[in-house]
Protein backbone atom coordinates (compact mmCIF):
# COMPACT_ATOMS: atom_id res chain seq x y z
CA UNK A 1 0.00 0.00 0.00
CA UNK A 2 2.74 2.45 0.72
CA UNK A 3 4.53 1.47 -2.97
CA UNK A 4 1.48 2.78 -3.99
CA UNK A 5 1.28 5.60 -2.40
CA UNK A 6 4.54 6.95 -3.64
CA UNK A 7 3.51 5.41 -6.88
CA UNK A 8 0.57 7.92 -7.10
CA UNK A 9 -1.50 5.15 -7.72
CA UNK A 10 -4.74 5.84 -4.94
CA UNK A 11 -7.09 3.70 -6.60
CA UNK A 12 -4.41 0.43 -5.76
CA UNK A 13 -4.23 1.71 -2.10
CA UNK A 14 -8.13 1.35 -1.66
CA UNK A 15 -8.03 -1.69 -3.27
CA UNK A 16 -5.36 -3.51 -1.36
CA UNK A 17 -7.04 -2.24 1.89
CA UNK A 18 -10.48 -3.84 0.46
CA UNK A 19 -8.26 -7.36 0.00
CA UNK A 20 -6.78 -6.96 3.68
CA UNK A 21 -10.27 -6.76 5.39
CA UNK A 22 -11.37 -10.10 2.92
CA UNK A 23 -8.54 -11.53 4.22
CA UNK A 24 -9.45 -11.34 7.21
CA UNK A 25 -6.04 -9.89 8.71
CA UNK A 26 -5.27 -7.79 11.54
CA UNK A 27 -5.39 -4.06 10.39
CA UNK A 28 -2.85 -1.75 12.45
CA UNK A 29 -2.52 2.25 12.36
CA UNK A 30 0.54 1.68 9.58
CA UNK A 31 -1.97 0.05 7.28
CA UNK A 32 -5.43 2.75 8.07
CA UNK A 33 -2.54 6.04 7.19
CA UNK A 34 -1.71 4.21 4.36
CA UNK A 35 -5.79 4.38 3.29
CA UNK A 36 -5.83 7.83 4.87
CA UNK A 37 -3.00 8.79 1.80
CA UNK A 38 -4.08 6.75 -0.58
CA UNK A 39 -7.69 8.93 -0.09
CA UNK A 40 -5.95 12.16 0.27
CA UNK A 41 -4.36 11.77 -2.85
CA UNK A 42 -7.29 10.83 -4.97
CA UNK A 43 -9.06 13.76 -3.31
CA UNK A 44 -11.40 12.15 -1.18
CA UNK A 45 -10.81 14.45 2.45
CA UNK A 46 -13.96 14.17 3.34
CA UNK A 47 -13.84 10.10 3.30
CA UNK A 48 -10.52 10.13 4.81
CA UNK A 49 -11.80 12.60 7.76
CA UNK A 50 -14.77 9.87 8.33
CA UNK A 51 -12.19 7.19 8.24
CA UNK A 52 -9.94 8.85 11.09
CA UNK A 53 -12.95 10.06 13.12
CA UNK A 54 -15.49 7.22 12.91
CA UNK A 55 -14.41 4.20 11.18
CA UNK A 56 -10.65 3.94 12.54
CA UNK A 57 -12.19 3.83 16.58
CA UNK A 58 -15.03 1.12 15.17
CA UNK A 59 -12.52 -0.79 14.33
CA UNK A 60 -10.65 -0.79 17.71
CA UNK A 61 -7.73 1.11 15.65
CA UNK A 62 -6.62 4.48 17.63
CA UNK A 63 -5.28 6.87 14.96
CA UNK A 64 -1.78 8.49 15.54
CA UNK A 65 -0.09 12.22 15.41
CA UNK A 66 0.64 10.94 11.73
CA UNK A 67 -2.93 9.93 10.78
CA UNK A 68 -4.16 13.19 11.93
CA UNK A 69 -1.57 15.16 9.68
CA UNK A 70 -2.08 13.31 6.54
CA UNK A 71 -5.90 14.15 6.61
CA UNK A 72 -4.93 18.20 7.80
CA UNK A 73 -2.83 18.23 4.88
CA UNK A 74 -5.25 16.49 2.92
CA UNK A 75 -8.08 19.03 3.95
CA UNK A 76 -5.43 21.84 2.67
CA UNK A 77 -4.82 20.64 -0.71
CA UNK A 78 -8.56 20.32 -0.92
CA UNK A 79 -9.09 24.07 -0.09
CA UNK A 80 -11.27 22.98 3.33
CA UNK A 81 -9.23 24.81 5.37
CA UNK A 82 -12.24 25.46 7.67
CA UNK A 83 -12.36 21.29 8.26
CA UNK A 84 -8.32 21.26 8.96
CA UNK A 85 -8.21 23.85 11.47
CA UNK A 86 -11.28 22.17 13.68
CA UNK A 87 -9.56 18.81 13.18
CA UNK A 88 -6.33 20.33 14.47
CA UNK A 89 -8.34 21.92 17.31
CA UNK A 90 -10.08 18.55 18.00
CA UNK A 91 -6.81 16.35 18.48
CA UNK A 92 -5.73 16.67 22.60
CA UNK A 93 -9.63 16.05 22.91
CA UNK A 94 -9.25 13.07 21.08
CA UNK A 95 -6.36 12.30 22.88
CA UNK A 96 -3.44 12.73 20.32
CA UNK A 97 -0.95 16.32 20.64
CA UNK A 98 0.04 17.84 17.79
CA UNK A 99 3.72 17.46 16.82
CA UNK A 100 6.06 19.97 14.76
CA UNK A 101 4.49 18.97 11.08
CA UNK A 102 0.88 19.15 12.97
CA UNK A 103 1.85 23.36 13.69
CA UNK A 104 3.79 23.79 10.58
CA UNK A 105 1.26 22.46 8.18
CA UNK A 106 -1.06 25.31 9.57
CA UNK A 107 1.30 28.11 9.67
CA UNK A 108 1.94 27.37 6.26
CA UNK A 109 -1.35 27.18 5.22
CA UNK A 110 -2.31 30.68 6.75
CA UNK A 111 1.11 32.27 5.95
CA UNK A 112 -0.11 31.23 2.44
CA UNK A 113 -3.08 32.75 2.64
CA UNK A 114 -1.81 35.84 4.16
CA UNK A 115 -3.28 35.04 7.83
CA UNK A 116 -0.24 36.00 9.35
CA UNK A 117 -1.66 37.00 12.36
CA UNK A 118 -3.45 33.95 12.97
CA UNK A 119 0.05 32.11 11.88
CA UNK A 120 1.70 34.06 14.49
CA UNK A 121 -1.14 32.90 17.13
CA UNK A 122 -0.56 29.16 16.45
CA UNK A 123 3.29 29.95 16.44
CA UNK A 124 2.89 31.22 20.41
CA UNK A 125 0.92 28.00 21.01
CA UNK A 126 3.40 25.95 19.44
CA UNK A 127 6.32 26.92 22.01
CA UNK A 128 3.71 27.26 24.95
CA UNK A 129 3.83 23.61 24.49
CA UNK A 130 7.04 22.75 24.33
CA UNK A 131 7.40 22.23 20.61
CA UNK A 132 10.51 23.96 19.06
CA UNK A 133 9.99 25.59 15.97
CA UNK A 134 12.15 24.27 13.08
CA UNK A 135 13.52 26.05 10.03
CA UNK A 136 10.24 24.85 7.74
CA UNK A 137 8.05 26.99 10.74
CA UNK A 138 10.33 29.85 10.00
CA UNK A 139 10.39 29.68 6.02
CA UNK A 140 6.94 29.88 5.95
CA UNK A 141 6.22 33.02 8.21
CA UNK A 142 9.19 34.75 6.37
CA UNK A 143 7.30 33.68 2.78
CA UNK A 144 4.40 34.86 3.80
CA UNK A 145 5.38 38.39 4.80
CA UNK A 146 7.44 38.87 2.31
CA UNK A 147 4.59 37.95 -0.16
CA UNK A 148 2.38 40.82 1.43
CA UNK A 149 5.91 43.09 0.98
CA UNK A 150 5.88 43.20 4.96
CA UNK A 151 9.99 43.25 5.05
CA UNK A 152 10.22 44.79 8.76
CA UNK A 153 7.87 41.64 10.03
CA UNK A 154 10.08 39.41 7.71
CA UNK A 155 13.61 40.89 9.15
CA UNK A 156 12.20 40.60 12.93
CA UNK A 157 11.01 36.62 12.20
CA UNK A 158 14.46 36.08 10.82
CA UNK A 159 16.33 38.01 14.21
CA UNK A 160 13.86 35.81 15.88
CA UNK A 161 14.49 32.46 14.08
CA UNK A 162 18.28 33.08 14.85
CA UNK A 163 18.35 33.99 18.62
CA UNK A 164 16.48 30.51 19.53
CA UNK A 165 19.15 29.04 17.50
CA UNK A 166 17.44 27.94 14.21
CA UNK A 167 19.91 27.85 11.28
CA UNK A 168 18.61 29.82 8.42
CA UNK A 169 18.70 27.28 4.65
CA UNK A 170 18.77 28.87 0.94
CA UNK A 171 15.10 28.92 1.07
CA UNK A 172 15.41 30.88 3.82
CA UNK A 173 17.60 33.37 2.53
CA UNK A 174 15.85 33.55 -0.76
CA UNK A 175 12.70 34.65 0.95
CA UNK A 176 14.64 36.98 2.75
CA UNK A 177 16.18 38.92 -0.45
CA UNK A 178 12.73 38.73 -2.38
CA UNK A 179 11.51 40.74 0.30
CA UNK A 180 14.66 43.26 0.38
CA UNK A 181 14.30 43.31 -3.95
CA UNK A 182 10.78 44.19 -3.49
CA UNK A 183 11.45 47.48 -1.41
CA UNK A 184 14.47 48.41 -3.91
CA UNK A 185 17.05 47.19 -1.09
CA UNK A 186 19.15 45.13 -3.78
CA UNK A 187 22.04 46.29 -1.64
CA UNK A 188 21.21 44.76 1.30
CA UNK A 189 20.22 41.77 -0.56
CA UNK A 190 23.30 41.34 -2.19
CA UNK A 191 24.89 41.09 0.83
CA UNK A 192 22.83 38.14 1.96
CA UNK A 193 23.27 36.18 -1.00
CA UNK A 194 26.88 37.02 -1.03
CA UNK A 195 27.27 35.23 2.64
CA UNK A 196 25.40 32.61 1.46
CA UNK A 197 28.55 30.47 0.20
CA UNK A 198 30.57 31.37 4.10
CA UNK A 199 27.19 30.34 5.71
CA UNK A 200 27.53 26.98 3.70
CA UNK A 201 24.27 27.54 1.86
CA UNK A 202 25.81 27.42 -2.05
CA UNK A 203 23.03 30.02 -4.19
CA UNK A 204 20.79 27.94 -5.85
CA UNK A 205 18.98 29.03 -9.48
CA UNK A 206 16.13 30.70 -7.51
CA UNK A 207 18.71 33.16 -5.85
CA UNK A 208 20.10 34.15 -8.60
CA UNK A 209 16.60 34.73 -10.21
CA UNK A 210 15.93 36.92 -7.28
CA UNK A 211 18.85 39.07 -7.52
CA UNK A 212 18.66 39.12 -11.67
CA UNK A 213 15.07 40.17 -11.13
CA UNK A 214 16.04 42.77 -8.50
CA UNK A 215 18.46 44.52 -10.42
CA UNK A 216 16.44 44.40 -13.35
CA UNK A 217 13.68 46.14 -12.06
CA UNK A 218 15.72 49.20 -10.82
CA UNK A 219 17.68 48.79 -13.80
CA UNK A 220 21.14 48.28 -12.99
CA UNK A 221 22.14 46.95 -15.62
CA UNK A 222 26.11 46.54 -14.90
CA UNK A 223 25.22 44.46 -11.67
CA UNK A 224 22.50 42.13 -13.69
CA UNK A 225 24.88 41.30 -15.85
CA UNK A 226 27.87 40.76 -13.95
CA UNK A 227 25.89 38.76 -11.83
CA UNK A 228 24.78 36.68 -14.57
CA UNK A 229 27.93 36.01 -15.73
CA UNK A 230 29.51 34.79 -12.41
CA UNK A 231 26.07 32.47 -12.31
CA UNK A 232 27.63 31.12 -15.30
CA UNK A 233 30.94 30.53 -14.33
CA UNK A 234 29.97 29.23 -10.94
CA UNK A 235 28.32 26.62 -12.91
CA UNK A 236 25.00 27.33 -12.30
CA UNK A 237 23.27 26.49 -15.28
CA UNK A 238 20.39 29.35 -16.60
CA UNK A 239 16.92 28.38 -17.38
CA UNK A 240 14.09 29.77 -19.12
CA UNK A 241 13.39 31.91 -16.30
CA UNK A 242 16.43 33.97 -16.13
CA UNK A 243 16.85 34.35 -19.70
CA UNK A 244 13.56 36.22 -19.75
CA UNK A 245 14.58 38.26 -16.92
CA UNK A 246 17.35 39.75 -18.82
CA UNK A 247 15.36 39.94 -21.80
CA UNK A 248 12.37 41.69 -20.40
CA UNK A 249 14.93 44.42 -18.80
CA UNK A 250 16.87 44.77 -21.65
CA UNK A 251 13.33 45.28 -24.25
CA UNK A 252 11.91 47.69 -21.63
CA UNK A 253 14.52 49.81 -21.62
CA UNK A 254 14.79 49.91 -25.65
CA UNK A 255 18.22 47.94 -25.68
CA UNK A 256 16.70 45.42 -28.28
CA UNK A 257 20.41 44.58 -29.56
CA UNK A 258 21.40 43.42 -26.36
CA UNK A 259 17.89 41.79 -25.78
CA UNK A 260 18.00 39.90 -28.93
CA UNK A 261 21.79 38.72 -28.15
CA UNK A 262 20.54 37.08 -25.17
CA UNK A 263 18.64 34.31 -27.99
CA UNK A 264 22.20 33.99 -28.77
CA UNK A 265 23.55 33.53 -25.44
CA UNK A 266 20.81 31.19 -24.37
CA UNK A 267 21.26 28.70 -27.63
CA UNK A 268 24.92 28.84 -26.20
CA UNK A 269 23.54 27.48 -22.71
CA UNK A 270 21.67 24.94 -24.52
CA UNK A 271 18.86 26.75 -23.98
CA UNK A 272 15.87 27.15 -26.55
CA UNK A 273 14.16 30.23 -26.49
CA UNK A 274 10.42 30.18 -25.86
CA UNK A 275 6.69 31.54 -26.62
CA UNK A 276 7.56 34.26 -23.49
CA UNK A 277 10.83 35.20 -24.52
CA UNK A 278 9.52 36.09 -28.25
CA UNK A 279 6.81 37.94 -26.70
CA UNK A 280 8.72 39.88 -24.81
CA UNK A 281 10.42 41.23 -27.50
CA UNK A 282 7.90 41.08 -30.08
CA UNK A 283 5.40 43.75 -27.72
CA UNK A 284 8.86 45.94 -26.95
CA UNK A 285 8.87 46.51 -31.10
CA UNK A 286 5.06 46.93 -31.60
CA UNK A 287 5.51 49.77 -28.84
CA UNK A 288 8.18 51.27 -30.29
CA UNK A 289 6.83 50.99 -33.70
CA UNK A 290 9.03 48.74 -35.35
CA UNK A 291 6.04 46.48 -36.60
CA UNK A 292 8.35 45.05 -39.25
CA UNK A 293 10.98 43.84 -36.96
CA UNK A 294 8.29 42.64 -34.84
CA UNK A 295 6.54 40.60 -37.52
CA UNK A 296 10.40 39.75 -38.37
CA UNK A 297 10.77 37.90 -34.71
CA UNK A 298 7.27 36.38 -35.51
CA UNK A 299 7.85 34.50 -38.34
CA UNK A 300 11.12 33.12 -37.14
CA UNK A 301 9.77 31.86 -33.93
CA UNK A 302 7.02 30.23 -35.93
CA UNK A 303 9.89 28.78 -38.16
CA UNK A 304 11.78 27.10 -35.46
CA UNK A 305 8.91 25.58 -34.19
CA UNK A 306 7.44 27.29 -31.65
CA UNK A 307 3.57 28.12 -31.43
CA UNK A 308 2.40 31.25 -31.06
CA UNK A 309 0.11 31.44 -28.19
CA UNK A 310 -3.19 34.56 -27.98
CA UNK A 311 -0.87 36.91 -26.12
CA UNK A 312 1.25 36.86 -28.92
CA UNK A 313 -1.18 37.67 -31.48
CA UNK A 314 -3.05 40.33 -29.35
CA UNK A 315 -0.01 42.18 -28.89
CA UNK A 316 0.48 41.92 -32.87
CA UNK A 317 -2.78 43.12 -33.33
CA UNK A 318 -3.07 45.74 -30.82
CA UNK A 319 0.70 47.38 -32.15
CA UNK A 320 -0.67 47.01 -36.21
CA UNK A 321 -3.37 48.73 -35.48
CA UNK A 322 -2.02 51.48 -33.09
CA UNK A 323 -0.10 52.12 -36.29
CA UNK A 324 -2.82 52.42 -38.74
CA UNK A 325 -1.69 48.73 -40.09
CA UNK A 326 -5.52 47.53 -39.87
CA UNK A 327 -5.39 45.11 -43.29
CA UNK A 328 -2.42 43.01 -41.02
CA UNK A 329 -4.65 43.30 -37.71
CA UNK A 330 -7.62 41.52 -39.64
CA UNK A 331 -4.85 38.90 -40.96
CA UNK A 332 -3.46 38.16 -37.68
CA UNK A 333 -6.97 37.94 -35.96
CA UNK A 334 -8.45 35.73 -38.37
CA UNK A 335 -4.91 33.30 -38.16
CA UNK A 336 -5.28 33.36 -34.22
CA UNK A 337 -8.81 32.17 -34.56
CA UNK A 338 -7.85 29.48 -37.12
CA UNK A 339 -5.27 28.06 -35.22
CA UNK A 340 -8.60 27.98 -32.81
CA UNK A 341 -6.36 30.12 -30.14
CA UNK A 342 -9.77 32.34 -28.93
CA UNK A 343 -13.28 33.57 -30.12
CA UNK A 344 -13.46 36.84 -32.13
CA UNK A 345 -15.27 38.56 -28.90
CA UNK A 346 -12.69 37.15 -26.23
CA UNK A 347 -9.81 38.19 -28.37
CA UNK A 348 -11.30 41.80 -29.24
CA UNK A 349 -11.93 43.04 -26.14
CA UNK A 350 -8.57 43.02 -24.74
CA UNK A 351 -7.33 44.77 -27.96
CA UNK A 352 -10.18 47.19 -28.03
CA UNK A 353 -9.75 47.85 -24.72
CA UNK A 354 -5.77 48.77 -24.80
CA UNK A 355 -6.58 50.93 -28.06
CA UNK A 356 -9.13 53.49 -25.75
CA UNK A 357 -6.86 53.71 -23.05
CA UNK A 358 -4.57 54.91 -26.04
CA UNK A 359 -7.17 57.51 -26.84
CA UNK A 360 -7.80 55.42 -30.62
């Protein structure tokens, strides 16, 4: 049952556990959490909660810390966060404590939904009883606040997850300098990610792709691209991602030859460019009205293969027609609803919609 568990196979789970009761053998905790996961993963929370409540103590089976946390988790995945917080309430009546994945599984779940208040709450009840926090606890207040672009409650959870003694991990510090990037404090941020290495935490991809992004939004350009190219000589290979970093700062700014050399650079990494990184460039050109060059980049990403997708043609559209090129609009709209991309009314009313706000 657990092979198929991990084998994302739920409907095997269910079916094993229907052989072991025909059987006739004794059923333990192990084998009801292994139904409990099997259910979660095919969805079905609100069987597995009956299970744990109802059917588990029928059988003379008492369900464990763990059997409790797969169905909370469950619940979450589901979106019935209502039913996971009462079950978490319900478990010292029931007679089983929470452990650490009990708490963090709720913090994350309100950090994610920015309850961080309420996160904070169960993180006070959490050491009240004697459970130390852990670095996951941490990581997902620090997410959380720095997702609302609270950095001040994101430094003071990092002081705090420090002084008791908690070592901080990349994910961690990654949080940490999204939140610094967001409020322009690429300095500061630089500094964390350049004690990263002397903490023992080596920057991952997604640092990088913080600091890239950073930079590239206040548009310092010499530190994007030095940093890019120690991120290549550090070994760290560039994805998709960070190519379209540079290329979005590069096309917003009107550097198109350095934007397009990136393509070059990235075929270099082994990297092929895609429908966003086209785009990118393709709606920098319509808005400088270069529709040529624009229709140019068009046709050769069609050509090596790669499909244009309806914010590609409604940026077409929308810069052909801002330039009086209304025989090509009608061209492009009709091939966008061939390739059976959008309706005519769903793919007008973006366009129209751009072309008041440009007083047309």
């Amino acid at each position: 049952m657990d092979c198929c568990c991990r084998a994302d196979r739920p409907d095997l789970v269910v079916a094993f556990f229907g052989r072991l009761l025909r059987l006739g053998l004794r059923l333990n905790v192990i084998s009801f959490n292994n139904l409990l996961k099997g259910l979660c993963q095919a969805k079905r929370s609100n069987e597995a909660l009956d299970l744990l409540l109802h059917r588990m103590p029928e059988l003379d089976c008492a369900p464990d810390v763990f059997s409790f946390n797969i169905v909370i988790n469950g619940c979450f995945r589901e979106g019935e966060v209502d039913k996971a917080c009462n079950l978490f309430h319900e478990m010292p009546q029931l007679g089983v404590q929470p452990d650490v994945v009990t708490y963090n599984s709720i913090i994350i779940a309100l950090s994610r939904a920015g309850a961080m208040g309420k996160a904070e709450v169960v993180l006070r009840q959490m050491v009240d009883k004697g459970i130390g926090p852990d670095v996951m606890t941490y990581n997902s207040l620090i997410h959380g606040y720095s997702t609302l672009g609270q950095w001040k409650a994101a430094v003071r959870v990092f002081k705090e997850m420090v002084s008791v003694g908690v070592l901080p991990n990349a994910v961690t510090l990654n949080s940490f300098m999204d939140s610094l990037c967001k409020h322009r404090r690429t300095k500061e941020a630089r500094d964390i990610f350049d004690s990263m290495a002397a903490k023992g935490h080596k920057p991952n991809i997604a640092s990088y792709s913080t600091m890239l992004n950073g930079y590239a939004k206040q548009g310092c350009f010499d530190d994007m691209t030095g940093l890019f190219n120690s991120m290549v000589q550090n070994g760290v290979v560039p994805n998709h991602h960070i190519f379209n970093i540079l290329i979005n700062a590069y096309a917003k700014r009107g550097l198109m030859d350095e934007a397009m050399h990136m393509f070059e650079v990235m075929r270099q990494q082994g990297v092929n460019p895609d429908v966003f990184s086209h785009q990118i460039v393709m709606d920098s050109l319509c808005k400088m009205g270069r529709m040529d060059a624009a229709l140019d980049k068009f046709n050769q990403m069609v050509n090596q293969g790669v499909s244009p997708n309806k914010a590609v043609y409604q940026c077409l559209v929308l810069g052909s027609c801002s330039h009086g090129h209304f025989v090509k609009a009608k061209e492009l709209i009709s091939e966008a609803v061939n390739r059976g991309l959008c309706s005519n009314s769903v793919f007008f009313y973006p366009v129209v919609n751009d072309l008041c706000k440009e007083g047309r």
